[in-house]
PDB file of N, CA and C in Angstrom:
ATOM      1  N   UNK A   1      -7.490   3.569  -7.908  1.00  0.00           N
ATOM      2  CA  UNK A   1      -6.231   3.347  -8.595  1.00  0.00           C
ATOM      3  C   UNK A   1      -6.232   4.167  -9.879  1.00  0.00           C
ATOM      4  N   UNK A   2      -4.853   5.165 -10.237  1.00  0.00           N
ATOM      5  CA  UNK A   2      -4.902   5.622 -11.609  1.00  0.00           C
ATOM      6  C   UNK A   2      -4.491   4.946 -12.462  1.00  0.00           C
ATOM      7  N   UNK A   3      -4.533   3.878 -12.963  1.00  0.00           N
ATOM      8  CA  UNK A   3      -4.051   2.907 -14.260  1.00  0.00           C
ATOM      9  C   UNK A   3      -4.756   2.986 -15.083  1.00  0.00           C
ATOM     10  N   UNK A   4      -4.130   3.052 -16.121  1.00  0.00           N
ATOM     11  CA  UNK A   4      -5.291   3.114 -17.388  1.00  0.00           C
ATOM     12  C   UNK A   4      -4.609   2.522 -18.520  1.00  0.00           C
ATOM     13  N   UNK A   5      -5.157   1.889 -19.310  1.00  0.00           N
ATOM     14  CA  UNK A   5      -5.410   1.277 -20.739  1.00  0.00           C
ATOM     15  C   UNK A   5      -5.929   1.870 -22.081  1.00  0.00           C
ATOM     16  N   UNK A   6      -5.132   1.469 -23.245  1.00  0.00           N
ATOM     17  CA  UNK A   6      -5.715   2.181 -24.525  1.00  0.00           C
ATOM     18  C   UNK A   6      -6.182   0.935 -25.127  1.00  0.00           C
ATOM     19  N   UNK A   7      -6.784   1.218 -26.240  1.00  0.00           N
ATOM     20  CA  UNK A   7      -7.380   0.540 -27.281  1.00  0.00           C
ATOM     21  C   UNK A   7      -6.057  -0.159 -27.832  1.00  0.00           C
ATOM     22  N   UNK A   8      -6.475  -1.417 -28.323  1.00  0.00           N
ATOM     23  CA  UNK A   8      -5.022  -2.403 -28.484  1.00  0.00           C
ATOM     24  C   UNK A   8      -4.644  -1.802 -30.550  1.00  0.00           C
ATOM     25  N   UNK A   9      -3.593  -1.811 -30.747  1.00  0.00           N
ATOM     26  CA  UNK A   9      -2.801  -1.064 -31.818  1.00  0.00           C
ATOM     27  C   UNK A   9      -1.907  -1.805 -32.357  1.00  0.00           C
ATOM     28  N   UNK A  10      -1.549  -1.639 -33.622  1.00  0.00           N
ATOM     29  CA  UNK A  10      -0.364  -2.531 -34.147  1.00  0.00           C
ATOM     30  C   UNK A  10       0.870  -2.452 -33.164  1.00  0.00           C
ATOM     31  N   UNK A  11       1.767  -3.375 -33.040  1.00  0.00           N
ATOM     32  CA  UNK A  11       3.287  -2.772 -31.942  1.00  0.00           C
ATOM     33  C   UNK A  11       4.173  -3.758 -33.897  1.00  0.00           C
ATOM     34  N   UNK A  12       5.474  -2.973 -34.086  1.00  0.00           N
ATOM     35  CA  UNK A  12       6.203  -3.313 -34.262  1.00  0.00           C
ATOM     36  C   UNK A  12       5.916  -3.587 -35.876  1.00  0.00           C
ATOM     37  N   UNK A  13       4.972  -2.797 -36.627  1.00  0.00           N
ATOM     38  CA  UNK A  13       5.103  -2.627 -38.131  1.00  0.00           C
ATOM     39  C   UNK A  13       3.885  -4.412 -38.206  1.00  0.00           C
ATOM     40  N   UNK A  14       3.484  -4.927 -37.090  1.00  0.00           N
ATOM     41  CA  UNK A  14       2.655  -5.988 -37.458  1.00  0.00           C
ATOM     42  C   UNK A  14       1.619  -5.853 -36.451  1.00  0.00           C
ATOM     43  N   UNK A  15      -0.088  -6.501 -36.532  1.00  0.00           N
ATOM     44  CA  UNK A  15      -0.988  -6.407 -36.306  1.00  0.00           C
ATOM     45  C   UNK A  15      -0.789  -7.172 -34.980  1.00  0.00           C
ATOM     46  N   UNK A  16      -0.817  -7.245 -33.590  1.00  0.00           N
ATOM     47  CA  UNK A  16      -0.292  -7.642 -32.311  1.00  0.00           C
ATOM     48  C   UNK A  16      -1.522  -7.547 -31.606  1.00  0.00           C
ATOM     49  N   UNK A  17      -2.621  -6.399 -31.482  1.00  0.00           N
ATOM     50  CA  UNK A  17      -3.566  -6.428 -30.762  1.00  0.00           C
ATOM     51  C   UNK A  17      -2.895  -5.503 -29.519  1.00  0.00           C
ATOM     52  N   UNK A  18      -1.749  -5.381 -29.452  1.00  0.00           N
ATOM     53  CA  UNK A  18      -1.465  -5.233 -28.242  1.00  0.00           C
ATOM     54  C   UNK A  18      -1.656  -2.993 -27.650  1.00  0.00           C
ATOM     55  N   UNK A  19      -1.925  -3.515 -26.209  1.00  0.00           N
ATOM     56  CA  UNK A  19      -2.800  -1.848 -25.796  1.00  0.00           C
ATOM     57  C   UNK A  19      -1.227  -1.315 -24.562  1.00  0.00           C
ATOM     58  N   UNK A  20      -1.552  -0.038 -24.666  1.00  0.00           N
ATOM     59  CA  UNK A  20      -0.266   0.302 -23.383  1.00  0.00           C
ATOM     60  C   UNK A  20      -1.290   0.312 -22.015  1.00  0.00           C
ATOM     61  N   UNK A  21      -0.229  -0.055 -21.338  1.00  0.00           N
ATOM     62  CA  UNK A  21      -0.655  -0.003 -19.788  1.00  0.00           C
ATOM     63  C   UNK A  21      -0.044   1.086 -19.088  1.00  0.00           C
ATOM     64  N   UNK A  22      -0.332   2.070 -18.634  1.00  0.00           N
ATOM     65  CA  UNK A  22       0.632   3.169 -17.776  1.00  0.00           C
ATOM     66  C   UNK A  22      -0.449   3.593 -16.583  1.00  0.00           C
ATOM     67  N   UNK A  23       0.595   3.989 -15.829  1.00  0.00           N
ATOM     68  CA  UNK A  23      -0.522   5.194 -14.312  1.00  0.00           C
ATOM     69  C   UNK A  23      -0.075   6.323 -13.988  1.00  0.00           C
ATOM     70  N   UNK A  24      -0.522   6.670 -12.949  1.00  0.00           N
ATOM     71  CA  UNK A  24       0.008   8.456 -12.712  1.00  0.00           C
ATOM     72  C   UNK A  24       1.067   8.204 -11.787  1.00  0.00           C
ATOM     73  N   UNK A  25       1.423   7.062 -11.054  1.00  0.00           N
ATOM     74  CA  UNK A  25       2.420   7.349 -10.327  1.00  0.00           C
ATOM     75  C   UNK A  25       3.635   5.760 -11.017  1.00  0.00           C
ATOM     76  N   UNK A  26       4.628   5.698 -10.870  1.00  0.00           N
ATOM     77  CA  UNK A  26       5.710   4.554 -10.882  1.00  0.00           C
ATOM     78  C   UNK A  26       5.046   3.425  -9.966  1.00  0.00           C
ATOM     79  N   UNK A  27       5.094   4.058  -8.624  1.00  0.00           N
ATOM     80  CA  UNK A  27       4.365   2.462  -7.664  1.00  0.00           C
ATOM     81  C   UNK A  27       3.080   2.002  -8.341  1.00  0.00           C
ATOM     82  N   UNK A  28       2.105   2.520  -8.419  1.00  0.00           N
ATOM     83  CA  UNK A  28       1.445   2.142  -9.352  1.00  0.00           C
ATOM     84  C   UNK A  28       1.513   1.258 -10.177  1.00  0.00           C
ATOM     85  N   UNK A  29       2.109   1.637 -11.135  1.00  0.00           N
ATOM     86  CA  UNK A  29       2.465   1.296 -12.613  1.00  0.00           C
ATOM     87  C   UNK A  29       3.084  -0.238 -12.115  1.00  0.00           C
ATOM     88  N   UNK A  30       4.027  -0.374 -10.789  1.00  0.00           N
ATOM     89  CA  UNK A  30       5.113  -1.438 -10.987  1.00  0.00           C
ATOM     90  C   UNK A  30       3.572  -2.605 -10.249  1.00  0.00           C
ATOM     91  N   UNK A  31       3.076  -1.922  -9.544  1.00  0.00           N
ATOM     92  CA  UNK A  31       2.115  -2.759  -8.710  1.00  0.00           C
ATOM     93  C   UNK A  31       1.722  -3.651  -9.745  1.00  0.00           C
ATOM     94  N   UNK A  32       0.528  -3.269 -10.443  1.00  0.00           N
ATOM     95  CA  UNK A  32      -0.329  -3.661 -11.368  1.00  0.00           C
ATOM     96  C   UNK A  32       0.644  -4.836 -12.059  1.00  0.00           C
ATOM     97  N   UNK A  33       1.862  -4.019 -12.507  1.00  0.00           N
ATOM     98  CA  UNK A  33       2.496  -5.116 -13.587  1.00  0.00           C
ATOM     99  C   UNK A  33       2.965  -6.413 -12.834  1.00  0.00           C
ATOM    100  N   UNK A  34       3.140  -6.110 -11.323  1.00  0.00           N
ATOM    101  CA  UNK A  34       3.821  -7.364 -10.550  1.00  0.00           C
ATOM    102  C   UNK A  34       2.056  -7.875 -10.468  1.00  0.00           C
ATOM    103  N   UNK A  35       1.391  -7.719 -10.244  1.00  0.00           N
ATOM    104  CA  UNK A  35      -0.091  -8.579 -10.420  1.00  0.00           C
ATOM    105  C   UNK A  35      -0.417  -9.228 -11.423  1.00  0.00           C
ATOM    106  N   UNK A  36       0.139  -8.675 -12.609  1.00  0.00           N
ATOM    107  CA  UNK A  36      -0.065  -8.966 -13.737  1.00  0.00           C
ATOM    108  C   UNK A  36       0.812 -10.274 -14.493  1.00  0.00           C
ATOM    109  N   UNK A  37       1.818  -9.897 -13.554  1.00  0.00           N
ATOM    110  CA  UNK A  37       2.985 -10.888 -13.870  1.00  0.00           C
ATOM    111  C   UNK A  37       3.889 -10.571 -14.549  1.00  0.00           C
ATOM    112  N   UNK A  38       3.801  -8.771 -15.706  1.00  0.00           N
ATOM    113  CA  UNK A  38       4.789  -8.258 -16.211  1.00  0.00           C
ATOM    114  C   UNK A  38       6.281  -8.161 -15.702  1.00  0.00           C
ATOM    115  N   UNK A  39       7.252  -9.068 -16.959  1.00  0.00           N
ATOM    116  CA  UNK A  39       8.652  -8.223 -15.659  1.00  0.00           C
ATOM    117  C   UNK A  39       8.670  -6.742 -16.272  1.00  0.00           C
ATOM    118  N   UNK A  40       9.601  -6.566 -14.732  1.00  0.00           N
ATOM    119  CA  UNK A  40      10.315  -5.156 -15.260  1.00  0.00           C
ATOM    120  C   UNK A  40      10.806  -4.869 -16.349  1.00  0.00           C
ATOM    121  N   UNK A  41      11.768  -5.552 -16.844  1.00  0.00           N
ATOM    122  CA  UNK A  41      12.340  -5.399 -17.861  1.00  0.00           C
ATOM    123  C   UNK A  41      11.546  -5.133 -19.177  1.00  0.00           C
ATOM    124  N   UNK A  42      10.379  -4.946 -19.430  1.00  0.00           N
ATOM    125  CA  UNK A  42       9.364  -4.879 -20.435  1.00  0.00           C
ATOM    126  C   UNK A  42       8.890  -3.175 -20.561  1.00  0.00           C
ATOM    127  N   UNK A  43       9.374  -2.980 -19.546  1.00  0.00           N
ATOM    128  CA  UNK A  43       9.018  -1.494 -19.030  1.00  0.00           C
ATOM    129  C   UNK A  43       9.558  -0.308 -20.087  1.00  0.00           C
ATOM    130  N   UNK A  44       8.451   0.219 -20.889  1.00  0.00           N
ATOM    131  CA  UNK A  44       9.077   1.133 -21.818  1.00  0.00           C
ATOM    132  C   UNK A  44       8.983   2.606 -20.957  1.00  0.00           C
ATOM    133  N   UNK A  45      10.038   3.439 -21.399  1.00  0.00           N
ATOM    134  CA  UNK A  45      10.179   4.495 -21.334  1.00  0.00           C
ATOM    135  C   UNK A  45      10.120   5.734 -22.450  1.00  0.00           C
ATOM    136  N   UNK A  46       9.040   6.612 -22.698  1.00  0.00           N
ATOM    137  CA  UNK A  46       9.366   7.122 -23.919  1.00  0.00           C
ATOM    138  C   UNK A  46       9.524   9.284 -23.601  1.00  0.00           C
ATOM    139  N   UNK A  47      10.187   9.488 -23.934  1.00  0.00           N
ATOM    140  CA  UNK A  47      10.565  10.655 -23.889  1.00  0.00           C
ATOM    141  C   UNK A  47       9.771  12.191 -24.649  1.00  0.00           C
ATOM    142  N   UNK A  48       8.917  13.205 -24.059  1.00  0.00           N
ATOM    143  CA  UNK A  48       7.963  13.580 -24.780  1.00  0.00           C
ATOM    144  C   UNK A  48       8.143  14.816 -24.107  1.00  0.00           C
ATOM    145  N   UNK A  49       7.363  16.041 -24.144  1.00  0.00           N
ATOM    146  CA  UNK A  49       7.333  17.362 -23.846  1.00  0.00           C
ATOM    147  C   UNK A  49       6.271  17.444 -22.497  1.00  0.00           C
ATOM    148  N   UNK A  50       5.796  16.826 -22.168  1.00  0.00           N
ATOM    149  CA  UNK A  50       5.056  16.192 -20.817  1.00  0.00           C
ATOM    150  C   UNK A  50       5.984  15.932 -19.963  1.00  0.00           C
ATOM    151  N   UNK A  51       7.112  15.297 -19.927  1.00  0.00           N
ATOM    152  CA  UNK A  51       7.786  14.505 -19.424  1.00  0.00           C
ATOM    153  C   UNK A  51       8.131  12.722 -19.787  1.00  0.00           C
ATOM    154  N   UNK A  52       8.331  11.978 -19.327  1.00  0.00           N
ATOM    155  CA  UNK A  52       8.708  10.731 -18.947  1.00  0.00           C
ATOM    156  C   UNK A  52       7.125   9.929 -19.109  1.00  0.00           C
ATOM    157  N   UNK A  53       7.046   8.998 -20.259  1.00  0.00           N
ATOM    158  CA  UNK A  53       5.810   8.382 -20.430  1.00  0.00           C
ATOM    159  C   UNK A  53       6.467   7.089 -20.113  1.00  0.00           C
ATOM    160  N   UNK A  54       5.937   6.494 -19.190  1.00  0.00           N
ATOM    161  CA  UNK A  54       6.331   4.896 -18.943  1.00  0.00           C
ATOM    162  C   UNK A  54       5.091   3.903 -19.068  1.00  0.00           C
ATOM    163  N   UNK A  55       5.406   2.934 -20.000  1.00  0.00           N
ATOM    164  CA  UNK A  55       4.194   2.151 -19.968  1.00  0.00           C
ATOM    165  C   UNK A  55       4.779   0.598 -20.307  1.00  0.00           C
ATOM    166  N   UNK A  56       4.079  -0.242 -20.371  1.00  0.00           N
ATOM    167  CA  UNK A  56       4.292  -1.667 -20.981  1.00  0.00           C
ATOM    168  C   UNK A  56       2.917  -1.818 -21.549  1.00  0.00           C
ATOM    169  N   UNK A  57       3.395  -2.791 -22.716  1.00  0.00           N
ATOM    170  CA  UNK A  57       2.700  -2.935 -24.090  1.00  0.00           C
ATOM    171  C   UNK A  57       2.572  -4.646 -23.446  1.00  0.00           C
ATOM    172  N   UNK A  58       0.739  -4.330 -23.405  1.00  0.00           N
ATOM    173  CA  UNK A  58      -0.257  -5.810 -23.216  1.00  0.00           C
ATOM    174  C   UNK A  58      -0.411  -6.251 -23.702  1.00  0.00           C
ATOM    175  N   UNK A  59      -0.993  -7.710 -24.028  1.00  0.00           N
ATOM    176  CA  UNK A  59      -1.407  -8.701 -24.899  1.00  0.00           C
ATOM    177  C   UNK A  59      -3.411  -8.493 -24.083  1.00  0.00           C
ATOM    178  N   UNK A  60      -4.017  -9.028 -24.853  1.00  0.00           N
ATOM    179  CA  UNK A  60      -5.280  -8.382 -25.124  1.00  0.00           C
ATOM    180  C   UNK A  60      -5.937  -9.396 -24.054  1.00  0.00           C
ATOM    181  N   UNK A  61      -5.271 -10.318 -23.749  1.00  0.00           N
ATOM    182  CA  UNK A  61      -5.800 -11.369 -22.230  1.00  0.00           C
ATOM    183  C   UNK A  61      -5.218 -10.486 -20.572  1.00  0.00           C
ATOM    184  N   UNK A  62      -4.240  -9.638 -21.038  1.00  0.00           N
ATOM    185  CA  UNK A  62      -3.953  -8.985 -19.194  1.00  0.00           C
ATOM    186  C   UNK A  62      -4.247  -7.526 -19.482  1.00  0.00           C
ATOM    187  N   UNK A  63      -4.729  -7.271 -20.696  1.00  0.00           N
ATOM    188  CA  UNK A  63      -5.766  -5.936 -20.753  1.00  0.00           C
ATOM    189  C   UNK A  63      -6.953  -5.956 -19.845  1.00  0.00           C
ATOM    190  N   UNK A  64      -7.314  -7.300 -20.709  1.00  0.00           N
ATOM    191  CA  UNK A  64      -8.890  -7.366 -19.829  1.00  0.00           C
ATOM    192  C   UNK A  64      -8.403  -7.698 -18.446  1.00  0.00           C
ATOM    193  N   UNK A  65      -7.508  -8.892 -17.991  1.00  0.00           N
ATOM    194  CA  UNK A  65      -7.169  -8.545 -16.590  1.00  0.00           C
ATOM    195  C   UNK A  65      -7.009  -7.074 -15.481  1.00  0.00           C
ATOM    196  N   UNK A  66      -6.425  -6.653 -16.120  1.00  0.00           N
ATOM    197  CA  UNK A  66      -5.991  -5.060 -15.737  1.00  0.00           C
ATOM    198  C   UNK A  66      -7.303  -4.412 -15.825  1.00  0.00           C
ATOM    199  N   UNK A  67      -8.207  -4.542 -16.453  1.00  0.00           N
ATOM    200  CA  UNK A  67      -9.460  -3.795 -16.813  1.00  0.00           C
ATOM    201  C   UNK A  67     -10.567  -4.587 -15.206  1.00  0.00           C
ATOM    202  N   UNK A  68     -10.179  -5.956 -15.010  1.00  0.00           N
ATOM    203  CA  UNK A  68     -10.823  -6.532 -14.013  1.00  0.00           C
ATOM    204  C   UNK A  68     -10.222  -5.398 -12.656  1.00  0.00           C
ATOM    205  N   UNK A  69      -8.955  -5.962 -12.386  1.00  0.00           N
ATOM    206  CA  UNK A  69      -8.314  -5.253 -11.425  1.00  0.00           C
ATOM    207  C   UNK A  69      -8.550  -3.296 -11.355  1.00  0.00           C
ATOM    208  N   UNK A  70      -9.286  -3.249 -11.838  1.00  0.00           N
ATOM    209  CA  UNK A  70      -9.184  -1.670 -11.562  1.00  0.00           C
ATOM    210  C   UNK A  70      -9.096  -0.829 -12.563  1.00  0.00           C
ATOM    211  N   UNK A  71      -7.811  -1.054 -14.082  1.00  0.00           N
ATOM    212  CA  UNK A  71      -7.789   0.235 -14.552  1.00  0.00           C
ATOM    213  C   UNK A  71      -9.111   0.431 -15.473  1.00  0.00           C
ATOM    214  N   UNK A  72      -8.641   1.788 -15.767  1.00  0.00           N
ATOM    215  CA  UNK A  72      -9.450   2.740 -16.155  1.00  0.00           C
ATOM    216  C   UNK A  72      -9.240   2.392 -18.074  1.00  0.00           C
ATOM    217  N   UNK A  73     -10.421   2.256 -18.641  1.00  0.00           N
ATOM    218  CA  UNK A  73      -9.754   2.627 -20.121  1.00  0.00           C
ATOM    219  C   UNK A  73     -10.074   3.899 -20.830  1.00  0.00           C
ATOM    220  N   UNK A  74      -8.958   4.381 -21.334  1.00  0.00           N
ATOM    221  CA  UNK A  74      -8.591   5.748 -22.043  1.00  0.00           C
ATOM    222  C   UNK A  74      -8.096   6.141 -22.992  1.00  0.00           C
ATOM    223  N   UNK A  75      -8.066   6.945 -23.874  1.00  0.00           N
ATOM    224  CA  UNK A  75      -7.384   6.953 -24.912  1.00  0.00           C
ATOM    225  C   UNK A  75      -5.684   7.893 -24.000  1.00  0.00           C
ATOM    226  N   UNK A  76      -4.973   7.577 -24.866  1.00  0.00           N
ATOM    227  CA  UNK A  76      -3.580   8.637 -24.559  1.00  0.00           C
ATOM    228  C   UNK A  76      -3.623   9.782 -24.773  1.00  0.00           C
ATOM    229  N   UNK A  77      -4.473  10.076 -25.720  1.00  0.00           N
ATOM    230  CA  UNK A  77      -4.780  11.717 -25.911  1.00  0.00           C
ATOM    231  C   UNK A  77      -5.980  12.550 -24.932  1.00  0.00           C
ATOM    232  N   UNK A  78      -6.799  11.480 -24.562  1.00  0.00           N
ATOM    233  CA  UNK A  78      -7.280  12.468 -23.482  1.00  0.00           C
ATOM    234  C   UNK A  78      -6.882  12.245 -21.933  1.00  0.00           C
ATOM    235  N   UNK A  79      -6.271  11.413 -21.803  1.00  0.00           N
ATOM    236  CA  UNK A  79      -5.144  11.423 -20.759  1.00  0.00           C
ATOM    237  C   UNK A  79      -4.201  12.859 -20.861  1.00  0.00           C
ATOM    238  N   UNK A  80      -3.834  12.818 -21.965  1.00  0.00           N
ATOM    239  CA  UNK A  80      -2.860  14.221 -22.028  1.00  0.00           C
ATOM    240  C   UNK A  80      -3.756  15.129 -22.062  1.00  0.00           C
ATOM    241  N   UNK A  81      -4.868  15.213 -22.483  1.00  0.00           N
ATOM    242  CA  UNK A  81      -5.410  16.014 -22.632  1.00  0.00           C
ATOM    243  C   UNK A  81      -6.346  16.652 -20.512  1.00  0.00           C
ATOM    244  N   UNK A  82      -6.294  15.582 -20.190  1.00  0.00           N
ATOM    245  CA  UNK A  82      -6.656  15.499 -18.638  1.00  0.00           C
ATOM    246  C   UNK A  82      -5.107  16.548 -17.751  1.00  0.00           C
ATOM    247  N   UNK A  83      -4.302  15.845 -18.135  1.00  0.00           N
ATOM    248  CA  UNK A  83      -2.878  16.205 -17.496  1.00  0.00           C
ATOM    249  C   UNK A  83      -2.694  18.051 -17.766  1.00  0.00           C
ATOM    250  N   UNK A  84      -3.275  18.128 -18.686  1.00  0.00           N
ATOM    251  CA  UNK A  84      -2.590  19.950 -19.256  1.00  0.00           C
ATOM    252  C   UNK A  84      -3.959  20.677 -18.591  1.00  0.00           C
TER     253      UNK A  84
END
């Protein structure tokens, strides 16, 4: 599975803990989050010179879930840095 996880980061100007979840493909990405229990609707989209970054922002209990289930942990920069 390509899913991968970052190190958990402030979200929202306050200290949250919380890490992004993204993969290399959409099915992917939706899989994991329906395992996870994420809705859709949580689903960020962010717009970049790569293309289309889609991820949802974890709480630090379905990190480690997600980390059970398979993904990978990574930073975002050497992810991009993998991709180029």
């Amino acid at each position: 599975m390509s899913v991968y996880v970052d190190d958990p980061m402030p979200i929202g100007g306050r200290y949250n803990n919380y890490s992004h979840l993204w993969a290399d493909t959409d099915a992917e990405l939706h899989a994991i989050a329906l395992c996870l229990h994420l809705p859709r609707t949580w689903l960020q989209i962010s717009r970049g010179r790569f293309g289309d970054f889609k991820a949802y922002d974890v709480s630090p209990s379905k990190r480690t879930l997600a980390l059970r289930y398979g993904a990978e942990y990574i930073t975002v920069k050497e992810w991009l840095r993998r991709k180029t």
